[in-house]
Protein backbone atom coordinates (compact mmCIF):
# COMPACT_ATOMS: atom_id res chain seq x y z
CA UNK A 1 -66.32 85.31 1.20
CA UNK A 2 -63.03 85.36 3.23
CA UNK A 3 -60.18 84.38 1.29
CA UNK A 4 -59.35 81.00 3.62
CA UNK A 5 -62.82 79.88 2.71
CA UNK A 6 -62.32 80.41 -1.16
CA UNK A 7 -58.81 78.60 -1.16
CA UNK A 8 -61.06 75.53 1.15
CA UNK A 9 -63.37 75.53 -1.35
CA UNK A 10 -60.94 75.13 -4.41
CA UNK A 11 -58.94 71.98 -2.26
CA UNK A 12 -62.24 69.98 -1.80
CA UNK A 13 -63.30 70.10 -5.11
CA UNK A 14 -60.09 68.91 -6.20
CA UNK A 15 -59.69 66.19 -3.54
CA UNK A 16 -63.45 64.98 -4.98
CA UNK A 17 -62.34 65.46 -8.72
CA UNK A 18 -59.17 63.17 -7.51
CA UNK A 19 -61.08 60.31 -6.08
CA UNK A 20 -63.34 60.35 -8.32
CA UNK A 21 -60.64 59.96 -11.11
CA UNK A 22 -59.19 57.00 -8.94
CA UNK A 23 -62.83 55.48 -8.63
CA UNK A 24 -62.94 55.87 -12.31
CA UNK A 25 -59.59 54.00 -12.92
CA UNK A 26 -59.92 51.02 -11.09
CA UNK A 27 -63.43 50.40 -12.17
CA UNK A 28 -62.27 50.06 -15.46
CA UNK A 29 -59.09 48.23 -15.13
CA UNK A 30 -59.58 44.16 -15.43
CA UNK A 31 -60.59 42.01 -11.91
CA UNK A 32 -57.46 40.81 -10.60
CA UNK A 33 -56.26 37.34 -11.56
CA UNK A 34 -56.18 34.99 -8.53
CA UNK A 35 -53.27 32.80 -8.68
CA UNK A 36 -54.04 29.81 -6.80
CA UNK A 37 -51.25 28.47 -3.96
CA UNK A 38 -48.99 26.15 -5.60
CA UNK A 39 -49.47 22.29 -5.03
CA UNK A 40 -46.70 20.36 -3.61
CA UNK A 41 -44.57 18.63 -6.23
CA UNK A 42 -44.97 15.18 -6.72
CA UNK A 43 -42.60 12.86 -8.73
CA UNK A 44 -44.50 10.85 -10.82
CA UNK A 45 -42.15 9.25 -12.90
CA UNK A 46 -38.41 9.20 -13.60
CA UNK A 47 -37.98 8.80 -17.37
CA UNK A 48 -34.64 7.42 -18.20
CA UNK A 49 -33.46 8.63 -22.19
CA UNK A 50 -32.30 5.67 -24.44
CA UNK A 51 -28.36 5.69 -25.46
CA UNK A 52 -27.32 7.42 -28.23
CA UNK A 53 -28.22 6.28 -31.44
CA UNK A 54 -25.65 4.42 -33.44
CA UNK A 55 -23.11 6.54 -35.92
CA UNK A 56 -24.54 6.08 -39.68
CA UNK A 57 -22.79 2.77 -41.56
CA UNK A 58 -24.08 4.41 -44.85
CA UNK A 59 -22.06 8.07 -45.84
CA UNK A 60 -23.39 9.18 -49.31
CA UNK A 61 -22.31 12.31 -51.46
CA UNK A 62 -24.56 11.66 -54.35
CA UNK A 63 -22.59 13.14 -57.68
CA UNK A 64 -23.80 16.53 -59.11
CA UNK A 65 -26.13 15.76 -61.89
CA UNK A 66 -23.81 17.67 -64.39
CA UNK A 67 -20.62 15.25 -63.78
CA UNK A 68 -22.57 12.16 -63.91
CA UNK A 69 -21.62 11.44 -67.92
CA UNK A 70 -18.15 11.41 -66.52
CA UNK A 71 -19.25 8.07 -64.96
CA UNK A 72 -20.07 6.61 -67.86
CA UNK A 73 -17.80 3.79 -68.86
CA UNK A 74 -18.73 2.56 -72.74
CA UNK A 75 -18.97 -1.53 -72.56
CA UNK A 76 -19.13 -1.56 -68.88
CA UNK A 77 -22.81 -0.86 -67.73
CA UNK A 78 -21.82 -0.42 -63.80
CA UNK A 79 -23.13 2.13 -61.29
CA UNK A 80 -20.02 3.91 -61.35
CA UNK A 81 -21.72 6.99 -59.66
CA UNK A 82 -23.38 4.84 -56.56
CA UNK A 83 -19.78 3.69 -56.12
CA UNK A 84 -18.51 6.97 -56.21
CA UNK A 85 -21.36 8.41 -53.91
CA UNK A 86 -20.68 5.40 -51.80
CA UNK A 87 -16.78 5.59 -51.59
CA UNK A 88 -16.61 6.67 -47.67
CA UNK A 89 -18.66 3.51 -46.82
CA UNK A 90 -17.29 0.54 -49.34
CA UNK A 91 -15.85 -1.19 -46.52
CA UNK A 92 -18.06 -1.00 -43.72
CA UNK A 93 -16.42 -3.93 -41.93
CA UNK A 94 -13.46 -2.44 -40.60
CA UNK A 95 -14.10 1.10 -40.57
CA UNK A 96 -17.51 1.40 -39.07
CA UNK A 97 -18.22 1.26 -35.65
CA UNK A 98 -19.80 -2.07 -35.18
CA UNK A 99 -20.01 -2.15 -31.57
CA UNK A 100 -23.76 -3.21 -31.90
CA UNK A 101 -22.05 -7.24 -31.84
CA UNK A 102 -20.52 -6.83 -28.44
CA UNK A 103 -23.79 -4.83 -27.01
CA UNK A 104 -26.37 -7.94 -28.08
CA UNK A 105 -24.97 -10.12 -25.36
CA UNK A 106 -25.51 -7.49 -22.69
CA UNK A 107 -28.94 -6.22 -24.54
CA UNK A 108 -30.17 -10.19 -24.05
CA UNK A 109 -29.26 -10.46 -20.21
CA UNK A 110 -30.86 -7.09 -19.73
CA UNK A 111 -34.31 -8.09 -21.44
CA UNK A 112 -34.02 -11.31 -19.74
CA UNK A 113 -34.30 -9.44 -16.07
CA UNK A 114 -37.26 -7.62 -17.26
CA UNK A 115 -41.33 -8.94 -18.02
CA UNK A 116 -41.83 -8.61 -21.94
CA UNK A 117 -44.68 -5.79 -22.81
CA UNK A 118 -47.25 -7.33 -24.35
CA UNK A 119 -47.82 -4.34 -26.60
CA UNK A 120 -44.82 -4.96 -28.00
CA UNK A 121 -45.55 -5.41 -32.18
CA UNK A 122 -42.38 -8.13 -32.33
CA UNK A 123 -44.79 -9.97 -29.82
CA UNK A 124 -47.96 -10.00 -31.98
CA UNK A 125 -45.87 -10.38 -34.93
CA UNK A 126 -47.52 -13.72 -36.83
CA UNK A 127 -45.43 -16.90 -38.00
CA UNK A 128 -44.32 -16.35 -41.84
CA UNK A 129 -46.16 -18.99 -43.79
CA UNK A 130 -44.78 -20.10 -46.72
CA UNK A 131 -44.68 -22.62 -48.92
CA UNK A 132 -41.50 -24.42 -50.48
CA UNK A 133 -41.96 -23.51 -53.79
CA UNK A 134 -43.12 -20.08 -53.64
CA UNK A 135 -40.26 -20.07 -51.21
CA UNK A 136 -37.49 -21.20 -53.91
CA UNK A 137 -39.13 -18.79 -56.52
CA UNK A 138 -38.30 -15.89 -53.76
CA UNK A 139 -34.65 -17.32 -53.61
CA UNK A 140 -34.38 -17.18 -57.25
CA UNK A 141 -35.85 -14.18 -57.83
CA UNK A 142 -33.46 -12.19 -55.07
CA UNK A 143 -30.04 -14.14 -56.78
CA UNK A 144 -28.44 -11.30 -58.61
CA UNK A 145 -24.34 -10.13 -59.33
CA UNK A 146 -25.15 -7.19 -58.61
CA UNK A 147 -28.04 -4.90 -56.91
CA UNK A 148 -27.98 -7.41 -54.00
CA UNK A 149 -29.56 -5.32 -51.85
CA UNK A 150 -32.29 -3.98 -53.99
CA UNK A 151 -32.63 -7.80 -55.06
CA UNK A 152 -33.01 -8.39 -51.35
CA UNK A 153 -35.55 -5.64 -49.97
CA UNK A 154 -38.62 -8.32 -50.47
CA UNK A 155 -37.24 -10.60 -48.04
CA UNK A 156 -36.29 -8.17 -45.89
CA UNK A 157 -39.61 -6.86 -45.29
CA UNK A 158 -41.09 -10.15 -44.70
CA UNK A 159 -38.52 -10.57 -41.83
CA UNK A 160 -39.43 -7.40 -40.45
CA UNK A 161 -43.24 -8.08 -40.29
CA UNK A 162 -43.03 -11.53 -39.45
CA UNK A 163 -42.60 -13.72 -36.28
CA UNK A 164 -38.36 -13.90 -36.19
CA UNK A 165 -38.23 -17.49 -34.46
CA UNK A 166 -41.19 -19.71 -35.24
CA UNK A 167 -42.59 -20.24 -38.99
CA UNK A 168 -40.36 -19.99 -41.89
CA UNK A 169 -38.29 -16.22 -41.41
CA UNK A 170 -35.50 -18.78 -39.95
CA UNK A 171 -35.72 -21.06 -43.23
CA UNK A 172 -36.28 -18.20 -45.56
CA UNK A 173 -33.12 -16.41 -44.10
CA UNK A 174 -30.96 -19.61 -44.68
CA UNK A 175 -31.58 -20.70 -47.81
CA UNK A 176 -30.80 -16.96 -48.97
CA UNK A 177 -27.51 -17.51 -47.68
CA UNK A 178 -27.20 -20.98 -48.40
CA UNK A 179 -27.86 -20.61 -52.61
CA UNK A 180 -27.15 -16.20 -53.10
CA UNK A 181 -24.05 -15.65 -51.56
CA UNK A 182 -20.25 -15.78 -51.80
CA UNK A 183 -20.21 -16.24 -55.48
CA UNK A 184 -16.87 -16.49 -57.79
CA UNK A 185 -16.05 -13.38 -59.25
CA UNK A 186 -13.11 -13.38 -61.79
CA UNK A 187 -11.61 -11.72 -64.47
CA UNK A 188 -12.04 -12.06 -68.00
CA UNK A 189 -10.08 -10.57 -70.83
CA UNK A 190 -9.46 -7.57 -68.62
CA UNK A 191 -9.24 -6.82 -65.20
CA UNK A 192 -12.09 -3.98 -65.16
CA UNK A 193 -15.19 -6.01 -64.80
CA UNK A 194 -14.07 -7.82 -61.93
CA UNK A 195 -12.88 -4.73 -60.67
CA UNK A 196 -16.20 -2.57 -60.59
CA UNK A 197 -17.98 -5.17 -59.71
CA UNK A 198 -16.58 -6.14 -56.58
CA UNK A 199 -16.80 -2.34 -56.11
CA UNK A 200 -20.50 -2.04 -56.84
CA UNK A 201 -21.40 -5.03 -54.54
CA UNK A 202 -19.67 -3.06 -51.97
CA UNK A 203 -21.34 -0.17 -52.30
CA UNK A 204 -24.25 -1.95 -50.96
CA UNK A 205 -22.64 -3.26 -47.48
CA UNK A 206 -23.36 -0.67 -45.54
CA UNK A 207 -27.31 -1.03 -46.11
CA UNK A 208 -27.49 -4.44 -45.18
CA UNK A 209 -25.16 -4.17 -41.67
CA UNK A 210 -27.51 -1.07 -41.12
CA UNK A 211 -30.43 -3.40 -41.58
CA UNK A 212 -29.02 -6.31 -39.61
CA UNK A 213 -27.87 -3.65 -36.91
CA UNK A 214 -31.43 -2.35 -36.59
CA UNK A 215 -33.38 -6.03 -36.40
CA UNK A 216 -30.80 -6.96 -34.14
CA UNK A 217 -31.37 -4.35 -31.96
CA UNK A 218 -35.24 -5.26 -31.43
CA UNK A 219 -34.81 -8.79 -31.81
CA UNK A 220 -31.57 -9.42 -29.46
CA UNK A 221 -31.93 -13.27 -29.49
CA UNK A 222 -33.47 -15.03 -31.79
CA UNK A 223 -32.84 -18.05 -35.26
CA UNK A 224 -33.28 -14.92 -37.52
CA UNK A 225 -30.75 -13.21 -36.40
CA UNK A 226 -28.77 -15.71 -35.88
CA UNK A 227 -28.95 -16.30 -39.77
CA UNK A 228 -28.74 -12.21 -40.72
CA UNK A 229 -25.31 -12.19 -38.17
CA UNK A 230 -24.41 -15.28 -40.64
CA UNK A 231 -24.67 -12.76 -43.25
CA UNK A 232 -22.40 -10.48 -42.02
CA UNK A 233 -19.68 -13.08 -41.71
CA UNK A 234 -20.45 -14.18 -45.58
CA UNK A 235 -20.42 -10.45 -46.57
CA UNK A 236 -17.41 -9.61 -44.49
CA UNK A 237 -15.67 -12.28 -46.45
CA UNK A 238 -17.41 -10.63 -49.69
CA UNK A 239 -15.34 -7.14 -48.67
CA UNK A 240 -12.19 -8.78 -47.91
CA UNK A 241 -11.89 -10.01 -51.51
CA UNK A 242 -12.62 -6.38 -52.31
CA UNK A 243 -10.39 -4.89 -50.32
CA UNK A 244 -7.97 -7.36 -51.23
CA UNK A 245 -8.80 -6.73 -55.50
CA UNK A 246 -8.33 -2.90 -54.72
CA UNK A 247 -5.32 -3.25 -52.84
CA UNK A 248 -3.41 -5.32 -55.35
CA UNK A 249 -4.77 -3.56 -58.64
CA UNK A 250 -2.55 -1.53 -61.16
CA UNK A 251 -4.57 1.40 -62.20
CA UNK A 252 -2.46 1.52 -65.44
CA UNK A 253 -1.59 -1.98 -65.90
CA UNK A 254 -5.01 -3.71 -64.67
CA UNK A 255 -7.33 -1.22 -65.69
CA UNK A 256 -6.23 0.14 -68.97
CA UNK A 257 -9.65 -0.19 -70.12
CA UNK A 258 -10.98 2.41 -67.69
CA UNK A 259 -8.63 4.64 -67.88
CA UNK A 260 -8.87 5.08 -71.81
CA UNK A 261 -12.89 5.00 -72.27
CA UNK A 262 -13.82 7.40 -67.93
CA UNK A 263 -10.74 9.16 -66.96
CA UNK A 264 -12.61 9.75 -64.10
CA UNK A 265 -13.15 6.17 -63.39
CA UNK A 266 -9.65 5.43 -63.31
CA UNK A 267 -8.88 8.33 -61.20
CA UNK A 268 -11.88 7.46 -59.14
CA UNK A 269 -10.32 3.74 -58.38
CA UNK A 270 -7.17 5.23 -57.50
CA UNK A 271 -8.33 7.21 -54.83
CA UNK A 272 -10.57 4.38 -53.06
CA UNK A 273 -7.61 2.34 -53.60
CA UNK A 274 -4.95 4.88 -51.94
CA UNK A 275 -7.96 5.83 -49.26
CA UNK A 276 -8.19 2.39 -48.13
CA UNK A 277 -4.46 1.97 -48.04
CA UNK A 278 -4.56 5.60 -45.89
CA UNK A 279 -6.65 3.91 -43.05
CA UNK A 280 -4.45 1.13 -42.81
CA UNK A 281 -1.17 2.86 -42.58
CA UNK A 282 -3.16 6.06 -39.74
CA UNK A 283 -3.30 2.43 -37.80
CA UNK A 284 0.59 1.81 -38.23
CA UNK A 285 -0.92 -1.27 -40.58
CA UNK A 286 0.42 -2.62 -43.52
CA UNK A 287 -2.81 -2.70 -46.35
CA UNK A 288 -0.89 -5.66 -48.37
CA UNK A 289 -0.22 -7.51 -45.13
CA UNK A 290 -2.74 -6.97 -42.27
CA UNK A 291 -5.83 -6.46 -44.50
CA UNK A 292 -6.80 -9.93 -44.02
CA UNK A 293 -5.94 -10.10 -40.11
CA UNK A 294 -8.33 -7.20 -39.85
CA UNK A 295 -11.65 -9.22 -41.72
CA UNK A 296 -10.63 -12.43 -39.67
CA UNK A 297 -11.04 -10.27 -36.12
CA UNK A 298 -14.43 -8.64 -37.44
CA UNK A 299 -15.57 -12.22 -38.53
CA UNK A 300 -14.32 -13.58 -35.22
CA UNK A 301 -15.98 -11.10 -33.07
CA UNK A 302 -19.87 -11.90 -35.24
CA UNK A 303 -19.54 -15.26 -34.31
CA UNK A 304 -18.68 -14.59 -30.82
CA UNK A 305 -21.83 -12.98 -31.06
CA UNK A 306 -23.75 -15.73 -32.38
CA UNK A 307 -22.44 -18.37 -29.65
CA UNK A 308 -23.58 -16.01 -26.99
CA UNK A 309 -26.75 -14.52 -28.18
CA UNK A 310 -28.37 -17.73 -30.45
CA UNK A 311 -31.23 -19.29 -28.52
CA UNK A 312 -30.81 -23.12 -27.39
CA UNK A 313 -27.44 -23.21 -29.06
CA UNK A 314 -29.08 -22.80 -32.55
CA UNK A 315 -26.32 -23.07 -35.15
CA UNK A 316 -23.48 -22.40 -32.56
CA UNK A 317 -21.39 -25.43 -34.17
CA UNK A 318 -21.39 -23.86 -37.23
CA UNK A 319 -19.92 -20.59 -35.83
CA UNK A 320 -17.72 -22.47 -33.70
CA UNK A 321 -16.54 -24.61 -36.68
CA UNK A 322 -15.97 -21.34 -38.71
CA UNK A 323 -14.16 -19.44 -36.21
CA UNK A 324 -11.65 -22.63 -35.68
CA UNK A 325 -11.35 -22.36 -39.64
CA UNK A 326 -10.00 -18.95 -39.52
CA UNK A 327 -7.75 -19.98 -36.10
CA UNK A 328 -6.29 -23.12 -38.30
CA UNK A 329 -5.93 -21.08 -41.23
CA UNK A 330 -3.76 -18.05 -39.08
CA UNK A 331 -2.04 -21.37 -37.89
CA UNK A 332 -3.55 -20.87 -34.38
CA UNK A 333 -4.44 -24.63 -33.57
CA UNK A 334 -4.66 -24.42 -29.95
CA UNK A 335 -7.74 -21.75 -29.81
CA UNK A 336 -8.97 -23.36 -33.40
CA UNK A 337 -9.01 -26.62 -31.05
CA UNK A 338 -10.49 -24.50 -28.27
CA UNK A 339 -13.65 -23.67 -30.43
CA UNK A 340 -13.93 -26.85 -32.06
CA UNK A 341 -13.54 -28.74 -28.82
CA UNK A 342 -17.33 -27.62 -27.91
CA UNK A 343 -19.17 -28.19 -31.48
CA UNK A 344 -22.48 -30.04 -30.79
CA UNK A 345 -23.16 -30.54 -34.45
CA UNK A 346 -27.19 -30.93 -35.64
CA UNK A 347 -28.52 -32.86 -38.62
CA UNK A 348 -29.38 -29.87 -40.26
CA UNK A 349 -26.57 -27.82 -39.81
CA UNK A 350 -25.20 -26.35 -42.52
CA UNK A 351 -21.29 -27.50 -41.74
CA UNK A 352 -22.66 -30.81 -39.90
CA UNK A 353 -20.43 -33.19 -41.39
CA UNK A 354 -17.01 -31.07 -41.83
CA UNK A 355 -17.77 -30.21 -37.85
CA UNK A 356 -18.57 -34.33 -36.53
CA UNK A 357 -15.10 -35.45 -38.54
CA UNK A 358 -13.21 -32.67 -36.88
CA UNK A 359 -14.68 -33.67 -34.00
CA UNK A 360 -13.11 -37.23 -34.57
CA UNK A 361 -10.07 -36.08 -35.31
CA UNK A 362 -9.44 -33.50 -32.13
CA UNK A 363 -10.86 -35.98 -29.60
CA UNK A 364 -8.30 -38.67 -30.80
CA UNK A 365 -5.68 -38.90 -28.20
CA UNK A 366 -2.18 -38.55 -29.59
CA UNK A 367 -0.79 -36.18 -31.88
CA UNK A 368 -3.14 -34.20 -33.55
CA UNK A 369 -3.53 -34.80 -37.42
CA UNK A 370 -2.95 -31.96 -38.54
CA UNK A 371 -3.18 -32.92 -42.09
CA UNK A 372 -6.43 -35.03 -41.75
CA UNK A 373 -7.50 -31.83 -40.87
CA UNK A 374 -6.60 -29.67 -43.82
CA UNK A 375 -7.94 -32.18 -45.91
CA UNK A 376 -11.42 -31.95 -44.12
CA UNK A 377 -11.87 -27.96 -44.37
CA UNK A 378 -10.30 -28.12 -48.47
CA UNK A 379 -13.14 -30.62 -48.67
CA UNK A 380 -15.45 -28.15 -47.41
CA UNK A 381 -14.19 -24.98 -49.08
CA UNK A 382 -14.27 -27.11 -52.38
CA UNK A 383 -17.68 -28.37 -51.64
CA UNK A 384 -19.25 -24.92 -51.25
CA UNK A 385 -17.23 -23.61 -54.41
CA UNK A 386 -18.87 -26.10 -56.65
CA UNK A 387 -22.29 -25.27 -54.92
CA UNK A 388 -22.23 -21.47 -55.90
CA UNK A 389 -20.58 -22.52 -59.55
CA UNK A 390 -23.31 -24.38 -60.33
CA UNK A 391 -26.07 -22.08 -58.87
CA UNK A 392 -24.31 -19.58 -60.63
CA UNK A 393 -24.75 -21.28 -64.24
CA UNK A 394 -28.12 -22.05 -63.51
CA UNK A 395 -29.26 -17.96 -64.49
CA UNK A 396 -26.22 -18.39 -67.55
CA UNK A 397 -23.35 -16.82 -65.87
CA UNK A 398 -20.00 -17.24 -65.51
CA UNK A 399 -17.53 -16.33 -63.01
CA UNK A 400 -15.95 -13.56 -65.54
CA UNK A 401 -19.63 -11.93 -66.17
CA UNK A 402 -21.76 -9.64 -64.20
């Protein structure tokens, strides 16, 4: 055989082996994946994301198990270690941000300019139905010194799970505030029991404005939370008697008995008390002087809120007779006058008859009597004080025991 034909030979059967090797190859390798042609985009719906949530009211550090018996003050059974864990948030009324109460009047007009989903559970939520003595038992059993909050859970959840303007939520609400609240605290043969607790009643502020922040959120106008913005304003006067205790307390003078029996109490109400008079003075503020200026502007700003947000003017007298109280009391008469001037009081509201002789009194023409008037709001304060004195000795206390 020539040579050419040899080296022809050898070529071919490598070109064969080849594609038979590439035949091979593909054969085995997966069948291709067909990607189908894209579909046009279509927007189907533009989804808006909600605000951002609200900063925490509550800050807890809980205390290490192992310095907990340092808490422990012999004599004086208080939660000295809740205050402790609590001590960032004791007064939630003028160093949270509580910018929920200016938001509700915008959150109503808003809700107003849109249809209400009827899948909505505050929609199917039923009418509490109670009656009044079960009711009163409830009061009674959620009056407490101390543990208000705890004390208060029960009604709480029937608010949430009940309709918030028709049945008895409204009624419930009311009497809660009208028999638990702003009772006398004062001190006995020392200054300590008063002291801690004020402090301990504090320390559970900040879980009832997170609770009134979140129902009012969801339920923007309506007679419960008109009542649970009512609470604030009692509670916010509740802290200003705290923060006015701490502010004017003597660790080694008023509470001797502290110091002696929990060192670290004593150093514990020292450093609330020189925290609290920190904030003031980072605000160029005076703690002995503008303390109070500071609860009356929170106070005024809730019942703003409840004149603009209550439904069918539900109660607005009584916020516009207490927000003329504190006016009169800063000796503002001419905007005390301007929120009196408008007071349409009801039979059943709770300052009805302080608010009609006001009323008498501003629309006379002349001078205005301005001491008619002082003796109409002493009557009042007085009125309330023997109220909660004698609610208070009904469950055997006094105003010097917790």
């Amino acid at each position: 055989m020539p040579s050419w034909r040899g080296r022809s030979a050898i070529v071919s059967v490598s070109l064969h082996a080849g594609a038979l090797l590439a035949w091979l190859i593909v054969a085995l390798l997966p069948p291709a994946v067909v990607i189908p042609e894209a579909a046009p985009m279509v927007e189907i719906a533009r989804i808006e994301l909600p605000p951002p949530a609200d900063p925490p009211i509550a800050i807890e550090h809980p205390i290490p198990p192992e310095q907990l018996s340092g808490y422990e003050l012999s004599g004086l059974p208080f939660n000295l270690a809740k205050i402790a864990a609590r001590r960032q948030s004791l007064f939630p009324f003028i160093t949270a941000d509580l910018s929920f109460l200016e938001r509700m009047s915008g959150d109503l007009r808003a809700a107003s300019a849109h249809l209400q989903n009827p899948l909505e559970p505050s929609l199917k939520a039923q009418p509490l139905e109670i009656g009044d003595t079960a009711m009163q038992n409830l009061i009674d059993e959620s009056w407490s010194r101390r543990d208000r909050w705890k004390r208060f859970k029960p009604i709480a959840s029937l608010l949430v799970t009940h309709d918030s303007d028709g049945g008895k939520a409204p009624t419930l609400m009311r009497a809660y505030l009208d028999q638990n609240l702003l009772q006398p605290y004062c001190a006995g043969k020392t200054k300590d029991g008063q002291f801690w607790a004020l402090l301990e009643n504090a320390s559970d502020h900040a879980d009832f404005l997170e609770f009134i922040r979140s129902y009012a959120r969801t339920h923007s106008s309506t007679k419960t939370t008109t009542e649970l913005l009512f609470l604030m304003d009692e509670l916010a006067q509740a802290s200003q008697e705290v923060a006015t205790t701490v502010i004017g307390t003597s660790i080694s003078k008023d509470l001797a008995y502290s110091a002696v029996n929990s060192p670290p109490a004593a150093l514990l109400a020292a450093s609330i008390g020189n925290d609290l008079r920190f904030w003031f003075a980072s605000r160029r503020l005076s703690a002995n002087t503008d303390a109070g200026r500071a609860y009356d502007r929170l106070r005024l700003r809730v019942l703003a809120a409840i004149v603009q947000i209550t439904p069918n003017g539900y109660r607005e007298s009584d916020a516009r007779f207490l927000a003329g109280e504190i006016l009169f009391k800063e000796s503002d008469i001419a905007e005390a006058v301007e929120w009196w001037r408008p007071m349409k009081p009801a039979t059943d509201d709770t300052y009805a008859g302080a608010a009609r002789q006001i009323k008498a009194v501003i629309d006379k023409e002349g001078l205005l009597d301005m001491f008619e008037l002082r003796r109409i709001l002493s009557t009042e304060s007085a009125r309330w004080a023997e109220i909660n004195y004698n609610r208070m000795r009904k469950f055997g206390y006094a105003c010097d025991s917790y």
